[in-house]
C-alpha atoms as a PDB file:
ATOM      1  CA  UNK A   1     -16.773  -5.349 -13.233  1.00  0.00           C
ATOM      2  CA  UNK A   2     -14.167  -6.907 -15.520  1.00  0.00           C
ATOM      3  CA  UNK A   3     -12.530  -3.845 -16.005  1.00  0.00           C
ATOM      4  CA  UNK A   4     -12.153  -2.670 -12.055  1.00  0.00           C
ATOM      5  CA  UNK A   5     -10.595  -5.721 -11.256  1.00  0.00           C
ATOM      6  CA  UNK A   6      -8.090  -5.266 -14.200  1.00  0.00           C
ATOM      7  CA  UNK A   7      -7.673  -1.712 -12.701  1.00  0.00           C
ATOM      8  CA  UNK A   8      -7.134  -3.018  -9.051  1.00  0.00           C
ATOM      9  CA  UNK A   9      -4.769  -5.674 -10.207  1.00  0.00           C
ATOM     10  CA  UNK A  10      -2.821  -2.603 -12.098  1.00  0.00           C
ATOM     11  CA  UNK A  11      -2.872  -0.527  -9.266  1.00  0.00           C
ATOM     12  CA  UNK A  12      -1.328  -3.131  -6.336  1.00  0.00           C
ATOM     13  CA  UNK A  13       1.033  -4.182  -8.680  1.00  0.00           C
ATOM     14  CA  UNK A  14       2.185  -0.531  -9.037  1.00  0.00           C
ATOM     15  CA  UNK A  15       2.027  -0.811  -5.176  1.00  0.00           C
ATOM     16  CA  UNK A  16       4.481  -3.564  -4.529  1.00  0.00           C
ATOM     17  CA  UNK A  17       6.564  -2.408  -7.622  1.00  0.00           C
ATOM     18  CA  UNK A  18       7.081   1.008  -5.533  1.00  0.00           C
ATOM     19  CA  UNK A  19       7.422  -0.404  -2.600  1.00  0.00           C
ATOM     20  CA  UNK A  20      10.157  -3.186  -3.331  1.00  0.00           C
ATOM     21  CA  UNK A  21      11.917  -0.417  -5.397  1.00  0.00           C
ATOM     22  CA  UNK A  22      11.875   1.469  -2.540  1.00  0.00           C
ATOM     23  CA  UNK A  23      12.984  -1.123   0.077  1.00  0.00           C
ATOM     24  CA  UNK A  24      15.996  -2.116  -1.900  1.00  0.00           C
ATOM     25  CA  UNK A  25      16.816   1.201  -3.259  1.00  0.00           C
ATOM     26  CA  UNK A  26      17.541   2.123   0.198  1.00  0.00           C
ATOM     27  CA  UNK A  27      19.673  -0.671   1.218  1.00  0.00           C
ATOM     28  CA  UNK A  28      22.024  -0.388  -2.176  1.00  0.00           C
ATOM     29  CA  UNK A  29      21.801   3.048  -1.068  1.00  0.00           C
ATOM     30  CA  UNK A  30      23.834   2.651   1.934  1.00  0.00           C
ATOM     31  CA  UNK A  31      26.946   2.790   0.312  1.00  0.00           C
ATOM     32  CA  UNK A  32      26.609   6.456  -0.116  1.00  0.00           C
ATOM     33  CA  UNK A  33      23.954   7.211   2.259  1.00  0.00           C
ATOM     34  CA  UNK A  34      24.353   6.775   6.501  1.00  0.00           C
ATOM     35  CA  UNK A  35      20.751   5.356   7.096  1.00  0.00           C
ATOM     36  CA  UNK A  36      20.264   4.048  10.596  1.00  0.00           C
ATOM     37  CA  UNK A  37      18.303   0.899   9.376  1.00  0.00           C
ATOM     38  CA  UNK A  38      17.621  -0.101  12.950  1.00  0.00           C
ATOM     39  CA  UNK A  39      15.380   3.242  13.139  1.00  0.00           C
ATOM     40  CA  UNK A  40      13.900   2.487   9.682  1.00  0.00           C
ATOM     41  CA  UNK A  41      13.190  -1.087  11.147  1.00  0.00           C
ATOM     42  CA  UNK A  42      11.261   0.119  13.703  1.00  0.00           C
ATOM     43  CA  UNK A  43       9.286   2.632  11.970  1.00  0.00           C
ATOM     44  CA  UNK A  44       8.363   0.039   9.056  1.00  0.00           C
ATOM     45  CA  UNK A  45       7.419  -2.303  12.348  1.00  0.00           C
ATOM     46  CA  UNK A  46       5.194   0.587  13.612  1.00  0.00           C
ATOM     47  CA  UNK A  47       3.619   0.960  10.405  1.00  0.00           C
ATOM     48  CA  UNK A  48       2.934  -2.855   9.893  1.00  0.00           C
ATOM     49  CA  UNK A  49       1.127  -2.924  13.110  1.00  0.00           C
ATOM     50  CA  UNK A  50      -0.842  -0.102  12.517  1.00  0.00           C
ATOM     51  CA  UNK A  51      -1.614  -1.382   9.017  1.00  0.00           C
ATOM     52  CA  UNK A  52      -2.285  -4.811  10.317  1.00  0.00           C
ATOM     53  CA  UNK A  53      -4.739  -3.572  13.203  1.00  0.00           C
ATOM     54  CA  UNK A  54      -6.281  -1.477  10.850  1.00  0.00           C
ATOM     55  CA  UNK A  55      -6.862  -4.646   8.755  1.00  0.00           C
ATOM     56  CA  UNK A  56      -8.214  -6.988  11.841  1.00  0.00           C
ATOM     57  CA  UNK A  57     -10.793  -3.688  12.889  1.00  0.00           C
ATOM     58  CA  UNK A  58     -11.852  -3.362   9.322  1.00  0.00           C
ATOM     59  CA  UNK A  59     -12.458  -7.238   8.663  1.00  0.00           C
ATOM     60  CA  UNK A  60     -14.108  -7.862  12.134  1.00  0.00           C
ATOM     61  CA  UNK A  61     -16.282  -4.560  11.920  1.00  0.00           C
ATOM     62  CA  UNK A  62     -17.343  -4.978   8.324  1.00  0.00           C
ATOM     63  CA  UNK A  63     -16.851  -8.663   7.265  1.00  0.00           C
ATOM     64  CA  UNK A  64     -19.562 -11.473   7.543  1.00  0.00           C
ATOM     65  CA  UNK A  65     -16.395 -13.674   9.404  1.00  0.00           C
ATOM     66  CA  UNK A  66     -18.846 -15.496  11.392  1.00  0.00           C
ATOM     67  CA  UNK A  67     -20.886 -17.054   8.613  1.00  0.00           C
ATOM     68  CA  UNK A  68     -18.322 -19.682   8.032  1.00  0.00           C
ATOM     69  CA  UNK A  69     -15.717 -21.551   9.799  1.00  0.00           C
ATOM     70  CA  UNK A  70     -12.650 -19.793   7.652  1.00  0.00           C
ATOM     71  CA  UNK A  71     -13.859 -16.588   8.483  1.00  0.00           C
ATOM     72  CA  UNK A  72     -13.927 -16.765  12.184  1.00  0.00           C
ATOM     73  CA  UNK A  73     -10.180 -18.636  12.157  1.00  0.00           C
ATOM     74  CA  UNK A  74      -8.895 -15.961  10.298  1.00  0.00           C
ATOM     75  CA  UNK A  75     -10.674 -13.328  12.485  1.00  0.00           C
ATOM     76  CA  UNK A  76      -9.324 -15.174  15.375  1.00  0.00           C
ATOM     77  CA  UNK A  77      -5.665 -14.706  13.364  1.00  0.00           C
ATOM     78  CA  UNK A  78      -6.516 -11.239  13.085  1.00  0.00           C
ATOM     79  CA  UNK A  79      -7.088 -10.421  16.551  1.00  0.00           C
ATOM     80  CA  UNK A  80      -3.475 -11.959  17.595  1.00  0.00           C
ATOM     81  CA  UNK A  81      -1.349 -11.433  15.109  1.00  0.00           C
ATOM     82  CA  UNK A  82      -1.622  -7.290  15.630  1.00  0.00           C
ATOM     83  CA  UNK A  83      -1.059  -8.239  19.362  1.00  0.00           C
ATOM     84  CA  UNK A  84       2.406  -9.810  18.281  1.00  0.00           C
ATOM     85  CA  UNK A  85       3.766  -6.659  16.082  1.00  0.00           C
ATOM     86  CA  UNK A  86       2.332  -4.418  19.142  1.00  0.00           C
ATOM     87  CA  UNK A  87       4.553  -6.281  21.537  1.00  0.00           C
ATOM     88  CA  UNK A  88       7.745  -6.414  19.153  1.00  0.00           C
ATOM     89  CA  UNK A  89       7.174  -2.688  18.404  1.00  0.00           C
ATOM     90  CA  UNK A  90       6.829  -1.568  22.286  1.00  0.00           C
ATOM     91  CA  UNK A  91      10.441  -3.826  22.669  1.00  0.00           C
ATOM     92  CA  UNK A  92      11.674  -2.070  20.037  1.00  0.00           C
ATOM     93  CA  UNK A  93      10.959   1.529  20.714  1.00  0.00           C
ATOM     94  CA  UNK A  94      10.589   1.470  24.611  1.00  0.00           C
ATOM     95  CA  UNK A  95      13.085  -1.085  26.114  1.00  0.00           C
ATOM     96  CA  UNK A  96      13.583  -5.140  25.116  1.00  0.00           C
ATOM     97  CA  UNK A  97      13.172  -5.320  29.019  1.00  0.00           C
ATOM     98  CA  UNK A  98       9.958  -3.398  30.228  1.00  0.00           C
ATOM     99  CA  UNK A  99       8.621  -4.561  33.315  1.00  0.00           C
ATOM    100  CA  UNK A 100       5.942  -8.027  32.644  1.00  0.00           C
ATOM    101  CA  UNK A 101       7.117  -8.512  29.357  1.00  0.00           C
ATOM    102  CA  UNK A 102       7.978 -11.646  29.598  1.00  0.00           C
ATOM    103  CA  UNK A 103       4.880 -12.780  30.824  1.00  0.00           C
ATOM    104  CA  UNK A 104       3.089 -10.311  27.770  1.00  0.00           C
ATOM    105  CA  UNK A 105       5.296 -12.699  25.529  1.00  0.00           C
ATOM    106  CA  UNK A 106       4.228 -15.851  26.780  1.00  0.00           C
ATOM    107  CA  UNK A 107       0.505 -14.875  26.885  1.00  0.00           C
ATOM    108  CA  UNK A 108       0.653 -13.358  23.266  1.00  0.00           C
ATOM    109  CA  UNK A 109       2.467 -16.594  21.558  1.00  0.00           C
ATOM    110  CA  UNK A 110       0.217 -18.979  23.392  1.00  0.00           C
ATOM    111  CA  UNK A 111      -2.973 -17.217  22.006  1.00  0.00           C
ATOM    112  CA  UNK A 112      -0.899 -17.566  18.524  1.00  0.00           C
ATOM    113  CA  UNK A 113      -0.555 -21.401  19.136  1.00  0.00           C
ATOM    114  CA  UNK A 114      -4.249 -21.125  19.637  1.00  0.00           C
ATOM    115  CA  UNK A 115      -5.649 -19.930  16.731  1.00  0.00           C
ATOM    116  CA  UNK A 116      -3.258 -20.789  14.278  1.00  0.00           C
ATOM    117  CA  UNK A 117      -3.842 -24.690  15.020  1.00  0.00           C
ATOM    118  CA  UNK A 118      -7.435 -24.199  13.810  1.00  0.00           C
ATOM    119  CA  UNK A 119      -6.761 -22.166  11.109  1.00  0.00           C
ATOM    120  CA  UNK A 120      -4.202 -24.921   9.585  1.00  0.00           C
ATOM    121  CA  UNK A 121      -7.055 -27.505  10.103  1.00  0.00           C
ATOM    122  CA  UNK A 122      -9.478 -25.496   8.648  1.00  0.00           C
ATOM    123  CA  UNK A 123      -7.738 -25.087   5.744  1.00  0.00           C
ATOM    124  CA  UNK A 124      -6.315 -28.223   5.101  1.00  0.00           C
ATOM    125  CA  UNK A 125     -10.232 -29.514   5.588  1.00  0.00           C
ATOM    126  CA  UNK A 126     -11.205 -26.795   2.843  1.00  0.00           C
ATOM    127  CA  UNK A 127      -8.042 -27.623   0.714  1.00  0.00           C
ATOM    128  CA  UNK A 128      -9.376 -31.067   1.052  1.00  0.00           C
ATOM    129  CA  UNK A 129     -12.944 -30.516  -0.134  1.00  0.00           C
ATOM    130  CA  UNK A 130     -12.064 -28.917  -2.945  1.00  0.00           C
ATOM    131  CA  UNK A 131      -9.925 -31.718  -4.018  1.00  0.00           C
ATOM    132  CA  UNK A 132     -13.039 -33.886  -3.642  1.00  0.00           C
ATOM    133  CA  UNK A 133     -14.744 -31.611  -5.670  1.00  0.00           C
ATOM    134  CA  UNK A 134     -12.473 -31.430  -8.637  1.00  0.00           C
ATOM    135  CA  UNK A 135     -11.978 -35.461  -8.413  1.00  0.00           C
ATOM    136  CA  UNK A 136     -15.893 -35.516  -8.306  1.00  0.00           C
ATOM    137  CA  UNK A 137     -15.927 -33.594 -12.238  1.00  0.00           C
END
Protein backbone atom coordinates (compact mmCIF):
# COMPACT_ATOMS: atom_id res chain seq x y z
CA UNK A 1 0.00 0.00 0.00
CA UNK A 2 2.92 2.08 1.26
CA UNK A 3 4.82 1.45 -1.62
CA UNK A 4 1.99 2.40 -4.49
CA UNK A 5 1.50 5.56 -3.01
CA UNK A 6 5.33 6.22 -3.03
CA UNK A 7 5.06 5.05 -6.72
CA UNK A 8 2.04 7.41 -7.53
CA UNK A 9 3.67 10.30 -5.81
CA UNK A 10 6.90 9.43 -8.18
CA UNK A 11 4.96 9.18 -11.10
CA UNK A 12 2.79 12.79 -10.94
CA UNK A 13 5.74 14.38 -9.97
CA UNK A 14 7.40 13.10 -13.19
CA UNK A 15 4.07 14.42 -14.64
CA UNK A 16 4.23 18.04 -13.69
CA UNK A 17 8.11 17.94 -14.03
CA UNK A 18 7.38 17.12 -17.92
CA UNK A 19 4.83 19.15 -18.24
CA UNK A 20 6.27 22.54 -16.75
CA UNK A 21 9.48 21.64 -18.73
CA UNK A 22 7.49 21.51 -21.52
CA UNK A 23 5.35 24.67 -21.05
CA UNK A 24 8.35 26.85 -20.55
CA UNK A 25 10.60 25.16 -22.91
CA UNK A 26 8.31 26.35 -25.50
CA UNK A 27 7.98 29.87 -24.55
CA UNK A 28 12.07 30.37 -24.17
CA UNK A 29 11.77 28.65 -27.34
CA UNK A 30 10.26 31.42 -29.17
CA UNK A 31 13.25 33.16 -29.77
CA UNK A 32 14.20 30.71 -32.38
CA UNK A 33 11.01 29.07 -33.02
CA UNK A 34 7.62 31.03 -34.74
CA UNK A 35 4.95 29.29 -32.46
CA UNK A 36 1.53 30.82 -32.80
CA UNK A 37 0.85 30.68 -28.95
CA UNK A 38 -2.67 31.92 -29.49
CA UNK A 39 -3.29 28.41 -31.38
CA UNK A 40 -1.36 26.56 -28.64
CA UNK A 41 -3.69 28.51 -26.15
CA UNK A 42 -6.56 27.22 -27.52
CA UNK A 43 -5.62 23.74 -27.98
CA UNK A 44 -4.24 23.52 -24.22
CA UNK A 45 -7.95 25.21 -23.46
CA UNK A 46 -9.54 22.33 -25.48
CA UNK A 47 -7.62 19.85 -23.71
CA UNK A 48 -8.36 21.29 -20.15
CA UNK A 49 -11.98 21.03 -20.84
CA UNK A 50 -11.92 17.76 -22.06
CA UNK A 51 -9.69 16.72 -19.16
CA UNK A 52 -11.84 18.57 -16.73
CA UNK A 53 -15.24 16.98 -18.06
CA UNK A 54 -13.66 13.85 -18.08
CA UNK A 55 -12.89 14.48 -14.36
CA UNK A 56 -16.65 15.79 -13.35
CA UNK A 57 -18.16 12.34 -15.45
CA UNK A 58 -15.69 10.16 -13.69
CA UNK A 59 -16.28 11.65 -10.05
CA UNK A 60 -20.14 11.91 -10.47
CA UNK A 61 -20.40 8.34 -12.17
CA UNK A 62 -18.06 6.57 -9.79
CA UNK A 63 -17.70 8.65 -6.56
CA UNK A 64 -19.94 8.25 -3.37
CA UNK A 65 -20.30 12.51 -3.68
CA UNK A 66 -23.60 12.33 -2.16
CA UNK A 67 -22.69 10.72 1.15
CA UNK A 68 -21.43 13.94 2.51
CA UNK A 69 -21.93 17.55 2.19
CA UNK A 70 -18.19 18.18 0.55
CA UNK A 71 -18.83 15.75 -1.92
CA UNK A 72 -21.97 17.04 -3.42
CA UNK A 73 -20.39 20.92 -3.38
CA UNK A 74 -17.62 19.78 -5.19
CA UNK A 75 -19.80 17.68 -7.59
CA UNK A 76 -21.88 20.71 -7.94
CA UNK A 77 -18.21 22.55 -8.84
CA UNK A 78 -17.69 19.87 -11.16
CA UNK A 79 -20.68 20.14 -13.16
CA UNK A 80 -19.99 24.09 -13.81
CA UNK A 81 -16.72 24.58 -13.95
CA UNK A 82 -16.42 22.23 -17.40
CA UNK A 83 -19.41 24.44 -18.54
CA UNK A 84 -17.05 27.58 -18.15
CA UNK A 85 -13.86 26.12 -20.22
CA UNK A 86 -16.66 24.80 -22.83
CA UNK A 87 -17.88 28.33 -23.29
CA UNK A 88 -14.28 30.03 -23.36
CA UNK A 89 -13.17 27.26 -25.79
CA UNK A 90 -16.32 27.67 -28.30
CA UNK A 91 -15.24 31.80 -28.08
CA UNK A 92 -12.05 30.88 -28.78
CA UNK A 93 -12.22 28.55 -31.69
CA UNK A 94 -15.65 29.60 -33.26
CA UNK A 95 -16.13 33.43 -32.86
CA UNK A 96 -15.91 35.74 -29.36
CA UNK A 97 -19.39 36.83 -30.81
CA UNK A 98 -21.65 33.72 -31.64
CA UNK A 99 -25.15 34.39 -31.57
CA UNK A 100 -26.72 34.07 -27.44
CA UNK A 101 -23.49 34.13 -26.03
CA UNK A 102 -23.90 36.62 -23.97
CA UNK A 103 -26.77 35.31 -22.39
CA UNK A 104 -24.65 31.55 -22.30
CA UNK A 105 -22.15 33.81 -20.23
CA UNK A 106 -24.41 35.18 -17.85
CA UNK A 107 -26.23 31.85 -17.22
CA UNK A 108 -22.84 29.90 -16.87
CA UNK A 109 -21.16 32.52 -14.21
CA UNK A 110 -24.35 32.75 -12.24
CA UNK A 111 -24.49 28.88 -11.78
CA UNK A 112 -20.61 29.49 -10.75
CA UNK A 113 -21.74 32.10 -8.08
CA UNK A 114 -24.02 29.31 -7.08
CA UNK A 115 -22.09 26.61 -6.18
CA UNK A 116 -19.00 28.08 -5.32
CA UNK A 117 -20.74 30.07 -2.30
CA UNK A 118 -21.51 26.66 -0.74
CA UNK A 119 -18.49 25.13 -1.41
CA UNK A 120 -16.48 28.11 0.48
CA UNK A 121 -18.94 27.56 3.44
CA UNK A 122 -18.57 24.11 3.43
CA UNK A 123 -15.18 24.23 3.73
CA UNK A 124 -14.57 26.85 5.98
CA UNK A 125 -17.28 24.76 8.33
CA UNK A 126 -14.94 21.58 7.77
CA UNK A 127 -11.71 23.74 8.15
CA UNK A 128 -13.41 24.76 11.28
CA UNK A 129 -14.16 21.35 12.77
CA UNK A 130 -11.04 20.18 12.41
CA UNK A 131 -9.63 23.01 14.31
CA UNK A 132 -12.02 21.99 17.10
CA UNK A 133 -10.75 18.74 16.85
CA UNK A 134 -7.08 19.38 17.16
CA UNK A 135 -7.86 22.08 20.09
CA UNK A 136 -9.99 19.17 21.62
CA UNK A 137 -6.35 16.76 21.87
Amino acid sequence: MIRRLVEYRHLMLWVYGIALLLVFGTVLSDVWLDIDFQRWANIALLAIAVLVTTFGALYGLRSRWRTNPIGKVFFAKSMVLPLVLWQGAASSWLSTEYPGRQHVRFVIYALGVAVYIPMLISLYREQQRDRDREADT
